[in-house]
PDB file of N, CA and C in Angstrom:
ATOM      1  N   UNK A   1      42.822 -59.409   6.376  1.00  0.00           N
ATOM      2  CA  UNK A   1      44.143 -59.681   6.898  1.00  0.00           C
ATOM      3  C   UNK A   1      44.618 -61.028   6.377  1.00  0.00           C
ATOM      4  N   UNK A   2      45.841 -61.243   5.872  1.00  0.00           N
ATOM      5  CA  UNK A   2      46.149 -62.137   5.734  1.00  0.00           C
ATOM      6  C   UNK A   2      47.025 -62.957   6.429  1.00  0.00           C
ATOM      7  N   UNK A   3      46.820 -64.458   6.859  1.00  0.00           N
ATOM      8  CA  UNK A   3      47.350 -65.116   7.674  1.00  0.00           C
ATOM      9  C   UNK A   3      48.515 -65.953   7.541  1.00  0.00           C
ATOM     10  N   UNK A   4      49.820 -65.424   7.933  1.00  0.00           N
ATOM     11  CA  UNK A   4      51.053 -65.885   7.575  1.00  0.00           C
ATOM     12  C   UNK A   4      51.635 -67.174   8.683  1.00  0.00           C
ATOM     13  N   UNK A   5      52.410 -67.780   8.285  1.00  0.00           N
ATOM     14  CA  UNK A   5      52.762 -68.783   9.567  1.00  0.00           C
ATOM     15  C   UNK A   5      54.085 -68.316   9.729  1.00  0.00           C
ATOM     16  N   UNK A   6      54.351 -68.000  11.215  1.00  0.00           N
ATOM     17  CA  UNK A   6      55.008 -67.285  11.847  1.00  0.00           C
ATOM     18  C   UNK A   6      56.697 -67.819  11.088  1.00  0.00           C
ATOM     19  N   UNK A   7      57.178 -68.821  10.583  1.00  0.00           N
ATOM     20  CA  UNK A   7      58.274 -69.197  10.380  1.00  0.00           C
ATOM     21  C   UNK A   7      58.486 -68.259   9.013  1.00  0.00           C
ATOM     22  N   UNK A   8      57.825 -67.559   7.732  1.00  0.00           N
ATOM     23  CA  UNK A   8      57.512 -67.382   7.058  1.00  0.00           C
ATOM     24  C   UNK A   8      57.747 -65.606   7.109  1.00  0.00           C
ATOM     25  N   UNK A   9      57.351 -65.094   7.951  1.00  0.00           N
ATOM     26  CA  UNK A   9      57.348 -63.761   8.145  1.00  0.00           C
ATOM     27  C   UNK A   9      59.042 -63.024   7.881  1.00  0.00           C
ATOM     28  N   UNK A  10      59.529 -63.693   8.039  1.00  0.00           N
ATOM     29  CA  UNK A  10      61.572 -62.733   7.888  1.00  0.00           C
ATOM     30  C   UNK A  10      61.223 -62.355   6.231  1.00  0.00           C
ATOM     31  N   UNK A  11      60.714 -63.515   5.623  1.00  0.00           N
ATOM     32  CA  UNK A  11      60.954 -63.120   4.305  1.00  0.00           C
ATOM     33  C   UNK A  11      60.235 -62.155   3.792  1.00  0.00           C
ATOM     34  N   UNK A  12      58.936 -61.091   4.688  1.00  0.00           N
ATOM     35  CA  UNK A  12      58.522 -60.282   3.978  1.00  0.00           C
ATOM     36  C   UNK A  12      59.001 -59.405   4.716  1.00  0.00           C
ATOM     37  N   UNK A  13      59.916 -59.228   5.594  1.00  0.00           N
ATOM     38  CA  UNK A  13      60.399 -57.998   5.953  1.00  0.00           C
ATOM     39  C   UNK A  13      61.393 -57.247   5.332  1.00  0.00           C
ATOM     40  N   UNK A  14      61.119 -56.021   5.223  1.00  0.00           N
ATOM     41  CA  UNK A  14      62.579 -55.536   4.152  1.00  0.00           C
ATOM     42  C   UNK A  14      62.551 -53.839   5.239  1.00  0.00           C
ATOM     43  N   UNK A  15      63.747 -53.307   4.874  1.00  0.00           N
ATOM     44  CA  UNK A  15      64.159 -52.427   5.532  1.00  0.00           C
ATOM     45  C   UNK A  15      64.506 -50.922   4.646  1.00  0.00           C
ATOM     46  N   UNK A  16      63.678 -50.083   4.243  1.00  0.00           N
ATOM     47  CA  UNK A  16      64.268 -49.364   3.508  1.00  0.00           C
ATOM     48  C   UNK A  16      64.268 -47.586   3.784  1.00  0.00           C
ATOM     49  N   UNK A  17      65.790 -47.265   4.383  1.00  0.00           N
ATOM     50  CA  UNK A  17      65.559 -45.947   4.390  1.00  0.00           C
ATOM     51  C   UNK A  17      65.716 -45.144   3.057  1.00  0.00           C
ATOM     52  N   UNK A  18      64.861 -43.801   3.735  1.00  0.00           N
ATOM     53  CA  UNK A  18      64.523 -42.648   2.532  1.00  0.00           C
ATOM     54  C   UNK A  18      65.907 -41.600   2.295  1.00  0.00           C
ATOM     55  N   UNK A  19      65.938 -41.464   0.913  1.00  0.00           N
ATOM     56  CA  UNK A  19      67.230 -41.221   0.193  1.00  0.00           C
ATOM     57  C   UNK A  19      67.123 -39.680   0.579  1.00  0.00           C
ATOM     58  N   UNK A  20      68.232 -39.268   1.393  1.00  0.00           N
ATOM     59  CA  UNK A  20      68.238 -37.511   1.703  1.00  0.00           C
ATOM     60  C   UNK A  20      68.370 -36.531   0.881  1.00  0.00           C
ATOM     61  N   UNK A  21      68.385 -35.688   0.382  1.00  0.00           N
ATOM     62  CA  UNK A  21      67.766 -34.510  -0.784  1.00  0.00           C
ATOM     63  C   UNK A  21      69.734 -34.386   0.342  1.00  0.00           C
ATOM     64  N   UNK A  22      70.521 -33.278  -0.767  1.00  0.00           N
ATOM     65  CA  UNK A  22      71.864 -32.567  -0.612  1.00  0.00           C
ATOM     66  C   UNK A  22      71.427 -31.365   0.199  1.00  0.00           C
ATOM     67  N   UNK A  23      71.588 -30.710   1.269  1.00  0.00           N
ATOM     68  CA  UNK A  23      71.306 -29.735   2.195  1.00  0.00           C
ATOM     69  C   UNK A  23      71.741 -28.478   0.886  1.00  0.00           C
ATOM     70  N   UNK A  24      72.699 -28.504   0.611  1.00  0.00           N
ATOM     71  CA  UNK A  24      73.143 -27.266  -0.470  1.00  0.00           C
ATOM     72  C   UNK A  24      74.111 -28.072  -1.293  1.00  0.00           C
ATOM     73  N   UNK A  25      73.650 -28.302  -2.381  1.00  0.00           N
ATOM     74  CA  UNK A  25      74.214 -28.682  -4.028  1.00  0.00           C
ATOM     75  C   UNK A  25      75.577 -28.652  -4.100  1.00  0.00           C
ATOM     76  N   UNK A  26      75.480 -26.624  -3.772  1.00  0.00           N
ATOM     77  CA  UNK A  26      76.701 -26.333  -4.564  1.00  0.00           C
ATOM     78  C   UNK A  26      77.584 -26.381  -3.490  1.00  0.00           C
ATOM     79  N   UNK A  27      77.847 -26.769  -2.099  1.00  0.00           N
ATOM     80  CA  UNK A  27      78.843 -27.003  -1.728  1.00  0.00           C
ATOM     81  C   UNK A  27      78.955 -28.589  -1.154  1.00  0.00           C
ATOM     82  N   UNK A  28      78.091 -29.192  -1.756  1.00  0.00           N
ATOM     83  CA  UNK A  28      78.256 -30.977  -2.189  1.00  0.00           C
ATOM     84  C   UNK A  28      79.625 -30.903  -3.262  1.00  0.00           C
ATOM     85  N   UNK A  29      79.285 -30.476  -4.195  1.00  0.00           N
ATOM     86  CA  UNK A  29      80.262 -30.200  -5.788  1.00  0.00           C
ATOM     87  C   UNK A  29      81.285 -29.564  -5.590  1.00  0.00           C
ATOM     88  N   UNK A  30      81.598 -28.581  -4.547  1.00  0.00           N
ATOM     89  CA  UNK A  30      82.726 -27.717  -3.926  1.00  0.00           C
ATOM     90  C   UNK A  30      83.369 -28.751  -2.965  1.00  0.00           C
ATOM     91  N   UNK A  31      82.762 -29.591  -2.457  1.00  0.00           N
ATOM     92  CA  UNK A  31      83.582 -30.840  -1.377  1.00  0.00           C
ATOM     93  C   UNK A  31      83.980 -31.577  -2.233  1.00  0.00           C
ATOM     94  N   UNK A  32      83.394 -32.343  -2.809  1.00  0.00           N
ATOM     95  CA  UNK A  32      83.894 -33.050  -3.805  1.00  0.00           C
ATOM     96  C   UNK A  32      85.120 -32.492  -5.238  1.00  0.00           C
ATOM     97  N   UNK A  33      84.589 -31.782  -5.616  1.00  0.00           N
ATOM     98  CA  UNK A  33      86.027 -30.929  -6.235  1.00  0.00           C
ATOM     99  C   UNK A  33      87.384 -30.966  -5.284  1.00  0.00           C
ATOM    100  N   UNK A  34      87.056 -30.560  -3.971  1.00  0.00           N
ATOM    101  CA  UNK A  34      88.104 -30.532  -3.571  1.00  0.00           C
ATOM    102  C   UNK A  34      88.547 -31.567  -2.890  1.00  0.00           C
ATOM    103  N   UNK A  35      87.735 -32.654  -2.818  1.00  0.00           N
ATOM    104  CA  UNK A  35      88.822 -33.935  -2.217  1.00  0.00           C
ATOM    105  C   UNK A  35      89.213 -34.646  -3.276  1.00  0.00           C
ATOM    106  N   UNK A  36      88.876 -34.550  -4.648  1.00  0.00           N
ATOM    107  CA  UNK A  36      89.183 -35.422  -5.884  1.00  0.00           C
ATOM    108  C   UNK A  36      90.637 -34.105  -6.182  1.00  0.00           C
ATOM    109  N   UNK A  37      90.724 -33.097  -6.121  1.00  0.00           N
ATOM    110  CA  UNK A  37      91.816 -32.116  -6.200  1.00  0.00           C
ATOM    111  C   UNK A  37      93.117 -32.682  -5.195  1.00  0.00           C
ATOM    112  N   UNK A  38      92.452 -32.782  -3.814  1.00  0.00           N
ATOM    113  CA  UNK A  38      93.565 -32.993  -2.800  1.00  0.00           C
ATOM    114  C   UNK A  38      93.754 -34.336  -3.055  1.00  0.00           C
ATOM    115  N   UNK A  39      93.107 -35.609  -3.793  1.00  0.00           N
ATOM    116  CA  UNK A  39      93.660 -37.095  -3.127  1.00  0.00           C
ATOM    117  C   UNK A  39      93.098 -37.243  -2.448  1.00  0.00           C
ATOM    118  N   UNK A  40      91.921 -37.329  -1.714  1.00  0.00           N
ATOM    119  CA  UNK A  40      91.469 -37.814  -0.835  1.00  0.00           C
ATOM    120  C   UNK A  40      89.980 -38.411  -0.873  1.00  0.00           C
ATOM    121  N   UNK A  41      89.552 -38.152  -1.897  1.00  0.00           N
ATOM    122  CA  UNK A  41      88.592 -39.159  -2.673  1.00  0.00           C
ATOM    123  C   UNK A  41      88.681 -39.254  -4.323  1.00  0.00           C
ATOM    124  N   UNK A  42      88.049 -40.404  -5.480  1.00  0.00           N
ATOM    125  CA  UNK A  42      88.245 -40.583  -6.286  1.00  0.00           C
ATOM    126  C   UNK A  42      86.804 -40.660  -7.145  1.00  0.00           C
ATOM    127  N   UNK A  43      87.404 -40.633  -8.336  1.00  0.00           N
ATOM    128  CA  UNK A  43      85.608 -40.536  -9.421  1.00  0.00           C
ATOM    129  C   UNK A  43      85.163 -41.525  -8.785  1.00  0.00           C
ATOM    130  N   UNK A  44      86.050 -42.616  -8.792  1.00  0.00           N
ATOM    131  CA  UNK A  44      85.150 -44.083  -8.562  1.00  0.00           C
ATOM    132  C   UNK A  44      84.081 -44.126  -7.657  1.00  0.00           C
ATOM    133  N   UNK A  45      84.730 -43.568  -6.273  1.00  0.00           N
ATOM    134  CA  UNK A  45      83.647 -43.326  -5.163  1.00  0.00           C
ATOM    135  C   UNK A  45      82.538 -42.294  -5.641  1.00  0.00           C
ATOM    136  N   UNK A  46      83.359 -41.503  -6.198  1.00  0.00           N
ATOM    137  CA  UNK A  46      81.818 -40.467  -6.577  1.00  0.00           C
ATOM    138  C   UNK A  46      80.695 -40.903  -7.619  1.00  0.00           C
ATOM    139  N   UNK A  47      81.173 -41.366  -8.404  1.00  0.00           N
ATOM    140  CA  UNK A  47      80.281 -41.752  -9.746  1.00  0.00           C
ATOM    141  C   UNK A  47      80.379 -43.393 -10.118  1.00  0.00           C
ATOM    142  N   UNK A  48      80.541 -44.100  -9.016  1.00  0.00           N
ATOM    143  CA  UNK A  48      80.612 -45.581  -8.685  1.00  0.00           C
ATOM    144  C   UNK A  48      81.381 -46.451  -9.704  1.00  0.00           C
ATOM    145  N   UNK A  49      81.259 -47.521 -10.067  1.00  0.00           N
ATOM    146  CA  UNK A  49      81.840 -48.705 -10.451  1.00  0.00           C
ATOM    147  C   UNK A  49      82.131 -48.446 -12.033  1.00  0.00           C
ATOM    148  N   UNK A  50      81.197 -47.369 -12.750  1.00  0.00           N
ATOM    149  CA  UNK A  50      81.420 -47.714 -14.489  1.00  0.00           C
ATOM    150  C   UNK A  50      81.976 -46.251 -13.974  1.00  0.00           C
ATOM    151  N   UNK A  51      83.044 -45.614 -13.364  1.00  0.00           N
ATOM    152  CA  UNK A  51      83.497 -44.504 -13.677  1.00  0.00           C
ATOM    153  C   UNK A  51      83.730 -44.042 -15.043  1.00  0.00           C
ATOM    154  N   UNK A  52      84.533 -45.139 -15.266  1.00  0.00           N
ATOM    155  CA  UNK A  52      85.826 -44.858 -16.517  1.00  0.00           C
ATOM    156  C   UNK A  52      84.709 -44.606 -17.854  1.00  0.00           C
ATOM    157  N   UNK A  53      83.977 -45.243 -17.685  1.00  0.00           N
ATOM    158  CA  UNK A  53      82.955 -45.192 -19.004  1.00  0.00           C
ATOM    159  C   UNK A  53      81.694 -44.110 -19.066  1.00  0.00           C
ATOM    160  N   UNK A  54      81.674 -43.664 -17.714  1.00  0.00           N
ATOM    161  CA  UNK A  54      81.119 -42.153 -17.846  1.00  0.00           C
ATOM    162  C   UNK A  54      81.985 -40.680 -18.231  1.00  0.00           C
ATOM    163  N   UNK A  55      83.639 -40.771 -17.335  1.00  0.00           N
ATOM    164  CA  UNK A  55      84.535 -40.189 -17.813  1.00  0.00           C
ATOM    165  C   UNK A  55      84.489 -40.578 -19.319  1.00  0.00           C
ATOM    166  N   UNK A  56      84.724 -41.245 -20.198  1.00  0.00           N
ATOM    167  CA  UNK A  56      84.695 -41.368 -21.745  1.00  0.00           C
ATOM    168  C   UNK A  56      83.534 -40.665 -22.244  1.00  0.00           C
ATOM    169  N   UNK A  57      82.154 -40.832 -21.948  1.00  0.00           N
ATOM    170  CA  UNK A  57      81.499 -40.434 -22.490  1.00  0.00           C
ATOM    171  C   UNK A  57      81.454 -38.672 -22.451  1.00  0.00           C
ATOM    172  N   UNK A  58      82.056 -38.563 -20.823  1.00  0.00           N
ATOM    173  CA  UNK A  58      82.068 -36.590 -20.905  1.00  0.00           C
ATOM    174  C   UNK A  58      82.994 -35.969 -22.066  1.00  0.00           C
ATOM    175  N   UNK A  59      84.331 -36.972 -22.236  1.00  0.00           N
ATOM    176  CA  UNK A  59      85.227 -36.635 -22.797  1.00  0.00           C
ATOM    177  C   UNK A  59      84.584 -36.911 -24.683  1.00  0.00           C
ATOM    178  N   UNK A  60      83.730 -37.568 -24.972  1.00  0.00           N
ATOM    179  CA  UNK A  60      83.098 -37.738 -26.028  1.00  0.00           C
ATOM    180  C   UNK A  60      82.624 -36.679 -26.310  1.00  0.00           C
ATOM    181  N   UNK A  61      81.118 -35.719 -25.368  1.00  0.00           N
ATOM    182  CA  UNK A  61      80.640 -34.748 -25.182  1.00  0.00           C
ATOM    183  C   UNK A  61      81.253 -32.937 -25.700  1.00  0.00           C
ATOM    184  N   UNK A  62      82.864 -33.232 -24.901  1.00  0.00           N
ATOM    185  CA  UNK A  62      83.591 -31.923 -24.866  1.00  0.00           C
ATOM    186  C   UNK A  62      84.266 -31.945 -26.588  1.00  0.00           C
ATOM    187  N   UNK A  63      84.925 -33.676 -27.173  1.00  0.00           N
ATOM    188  CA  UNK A  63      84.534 -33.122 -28.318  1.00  0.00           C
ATOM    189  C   UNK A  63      84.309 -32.837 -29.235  1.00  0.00           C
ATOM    190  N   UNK A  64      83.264 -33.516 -29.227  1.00  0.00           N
ATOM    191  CA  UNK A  64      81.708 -32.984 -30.146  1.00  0.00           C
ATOM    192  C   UNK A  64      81.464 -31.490 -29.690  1.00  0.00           C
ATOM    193  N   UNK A  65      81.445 -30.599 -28.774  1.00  0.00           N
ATOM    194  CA  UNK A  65      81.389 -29.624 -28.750  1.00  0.00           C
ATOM    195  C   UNK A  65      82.908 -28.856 -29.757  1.00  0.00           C
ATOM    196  N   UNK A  66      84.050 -29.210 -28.949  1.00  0.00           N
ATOM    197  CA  UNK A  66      84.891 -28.819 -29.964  1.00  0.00           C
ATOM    198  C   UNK A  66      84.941 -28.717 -31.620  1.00  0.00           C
ATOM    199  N   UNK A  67      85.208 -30.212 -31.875  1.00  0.00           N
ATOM    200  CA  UNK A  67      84.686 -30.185 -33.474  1.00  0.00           C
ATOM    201  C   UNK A  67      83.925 -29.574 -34.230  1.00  0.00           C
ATOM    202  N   UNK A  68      82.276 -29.487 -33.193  1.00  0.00           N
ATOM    203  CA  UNK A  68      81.638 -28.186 -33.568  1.00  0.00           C
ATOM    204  C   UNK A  68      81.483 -26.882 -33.166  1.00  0.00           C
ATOM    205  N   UNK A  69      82.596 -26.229 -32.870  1.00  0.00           N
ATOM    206  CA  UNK A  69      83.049 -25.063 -32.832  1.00  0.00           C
ATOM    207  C   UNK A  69      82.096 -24.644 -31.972  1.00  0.00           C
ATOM    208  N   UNK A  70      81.773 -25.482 -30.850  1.00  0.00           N
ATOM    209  CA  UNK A  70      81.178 -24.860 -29.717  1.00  0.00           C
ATOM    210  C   UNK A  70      81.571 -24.823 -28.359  1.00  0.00           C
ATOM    211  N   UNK A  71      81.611 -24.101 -27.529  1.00  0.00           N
ATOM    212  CA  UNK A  71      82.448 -23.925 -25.606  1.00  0.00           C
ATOM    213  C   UNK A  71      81.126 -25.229 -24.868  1.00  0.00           C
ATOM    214  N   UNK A  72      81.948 -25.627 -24.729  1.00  0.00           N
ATOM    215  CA  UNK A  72      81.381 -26.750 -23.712  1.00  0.00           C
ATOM    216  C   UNK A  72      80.808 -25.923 -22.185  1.00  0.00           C
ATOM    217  N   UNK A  73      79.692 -26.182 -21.361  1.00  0.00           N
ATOM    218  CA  UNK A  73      79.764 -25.083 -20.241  1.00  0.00           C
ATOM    219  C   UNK A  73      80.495 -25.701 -19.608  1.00  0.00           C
ATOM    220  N   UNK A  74      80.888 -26.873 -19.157  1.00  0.00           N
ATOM    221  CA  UNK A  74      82.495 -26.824 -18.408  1.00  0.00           C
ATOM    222  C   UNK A  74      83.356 -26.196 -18.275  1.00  0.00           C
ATOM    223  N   UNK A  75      83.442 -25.481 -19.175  1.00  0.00           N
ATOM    224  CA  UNK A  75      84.605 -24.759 -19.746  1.00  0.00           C
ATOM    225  C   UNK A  75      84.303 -23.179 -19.891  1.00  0.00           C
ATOM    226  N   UNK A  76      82.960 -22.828 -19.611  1.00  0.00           N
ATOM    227  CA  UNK A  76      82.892 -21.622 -18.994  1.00  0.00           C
ATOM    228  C   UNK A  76      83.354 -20.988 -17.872  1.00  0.00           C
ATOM    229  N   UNK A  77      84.013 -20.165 -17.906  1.00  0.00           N
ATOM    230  CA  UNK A  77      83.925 -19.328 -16.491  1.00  0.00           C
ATOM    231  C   UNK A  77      82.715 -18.467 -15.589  1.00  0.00           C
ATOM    232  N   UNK A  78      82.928 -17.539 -14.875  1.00  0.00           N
ATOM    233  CA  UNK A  78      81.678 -17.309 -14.006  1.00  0.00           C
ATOM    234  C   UNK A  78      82.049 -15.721 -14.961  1.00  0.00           C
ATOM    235  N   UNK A  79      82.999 -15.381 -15.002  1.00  0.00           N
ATOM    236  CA  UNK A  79      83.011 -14.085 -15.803  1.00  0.00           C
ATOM    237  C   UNK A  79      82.261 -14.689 -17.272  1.00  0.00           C
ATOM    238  N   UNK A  80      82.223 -15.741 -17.985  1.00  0.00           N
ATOM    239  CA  UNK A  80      81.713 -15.704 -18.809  1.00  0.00           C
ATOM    240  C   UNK A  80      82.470 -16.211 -20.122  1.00  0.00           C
ATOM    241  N   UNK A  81      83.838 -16.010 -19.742  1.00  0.00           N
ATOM    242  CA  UNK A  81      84.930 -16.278 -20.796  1.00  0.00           C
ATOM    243  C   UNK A  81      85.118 -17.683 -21.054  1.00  0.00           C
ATOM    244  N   UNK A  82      86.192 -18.129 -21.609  1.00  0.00           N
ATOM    245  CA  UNK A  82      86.405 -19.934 -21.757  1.00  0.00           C
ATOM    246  C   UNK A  82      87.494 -19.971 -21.340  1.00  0.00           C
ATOM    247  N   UNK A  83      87.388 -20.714 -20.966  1.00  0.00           N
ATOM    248  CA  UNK A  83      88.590 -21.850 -20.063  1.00  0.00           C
ATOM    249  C   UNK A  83      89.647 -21.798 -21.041  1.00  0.00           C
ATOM    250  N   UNK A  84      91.271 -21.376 -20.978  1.00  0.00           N
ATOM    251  CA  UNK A  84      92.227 -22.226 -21.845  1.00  0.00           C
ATOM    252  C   UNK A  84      92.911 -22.628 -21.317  1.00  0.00           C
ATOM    253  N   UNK A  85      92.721 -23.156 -20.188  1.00  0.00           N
ATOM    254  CA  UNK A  85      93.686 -24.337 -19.066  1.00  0.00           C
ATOM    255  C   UNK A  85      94.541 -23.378 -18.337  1.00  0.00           C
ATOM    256  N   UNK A  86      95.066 -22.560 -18.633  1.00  0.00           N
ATOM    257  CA  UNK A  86      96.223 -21.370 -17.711  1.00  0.00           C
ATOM    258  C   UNK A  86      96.105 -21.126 -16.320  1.00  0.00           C
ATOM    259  N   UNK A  87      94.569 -20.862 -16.588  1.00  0.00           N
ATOM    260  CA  UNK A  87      94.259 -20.842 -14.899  1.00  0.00           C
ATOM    261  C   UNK A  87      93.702 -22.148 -14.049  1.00  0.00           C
ATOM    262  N   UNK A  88      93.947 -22.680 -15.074  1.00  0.00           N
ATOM    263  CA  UNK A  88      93.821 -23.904 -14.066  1.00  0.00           C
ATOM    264  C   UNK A  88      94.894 -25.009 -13.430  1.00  0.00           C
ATOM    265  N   UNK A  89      96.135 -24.117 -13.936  1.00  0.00           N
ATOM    266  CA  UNK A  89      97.557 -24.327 -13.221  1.00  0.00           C
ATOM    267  C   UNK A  89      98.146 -24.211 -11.840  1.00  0.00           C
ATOM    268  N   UNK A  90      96.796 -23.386 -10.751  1.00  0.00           N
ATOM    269  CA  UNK A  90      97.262 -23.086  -9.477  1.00  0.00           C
ATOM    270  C   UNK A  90      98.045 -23.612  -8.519  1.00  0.00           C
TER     271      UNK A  90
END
């Protein structure tokens, strides 16, 4: 055991809770879609302080897929088809 002098002890205390696992993923990503849709939350909050420079890099990603004549899966649908923005006019 090691013997600390009582004035000394705050500084080894630290407090750390355990980081919660998402109950279900896909309607984490379905909340979030839809409050960044409605205004009512923003990338920033979601993907913190370097938003803008992760947005650049996706937008880097999509295209380099383009250029190389490839569908980004973003841009997949669940039928399977690609995205050409039309329906995403709702």
């Amino acid at each position: 055991m090691i013997n600390r002098k009582p004035d000394t002890f705050i500084a080894d205390v630290s407090w750390s809770w355990p980081k919660m696992d998402e109950l279900d993923e896909l309607q984490h990503q379905n909340a979030v879609e839809k409050k960044i849709k409605n205004m009512v939350g923003s990338y920033k909050e979601e993907l913190g302080p370097d938003w803008k420079e992760k947005l650049l890099t996706i937008k880097e990603e999509i295209d380099w897929f383009k250029q190389n004549g490839l569908a980004h899966p973003s841009f997949e649908m669940k039928s399977g088809g690609e995205r050409t923005g039309a329906e995403l006019t709702d």
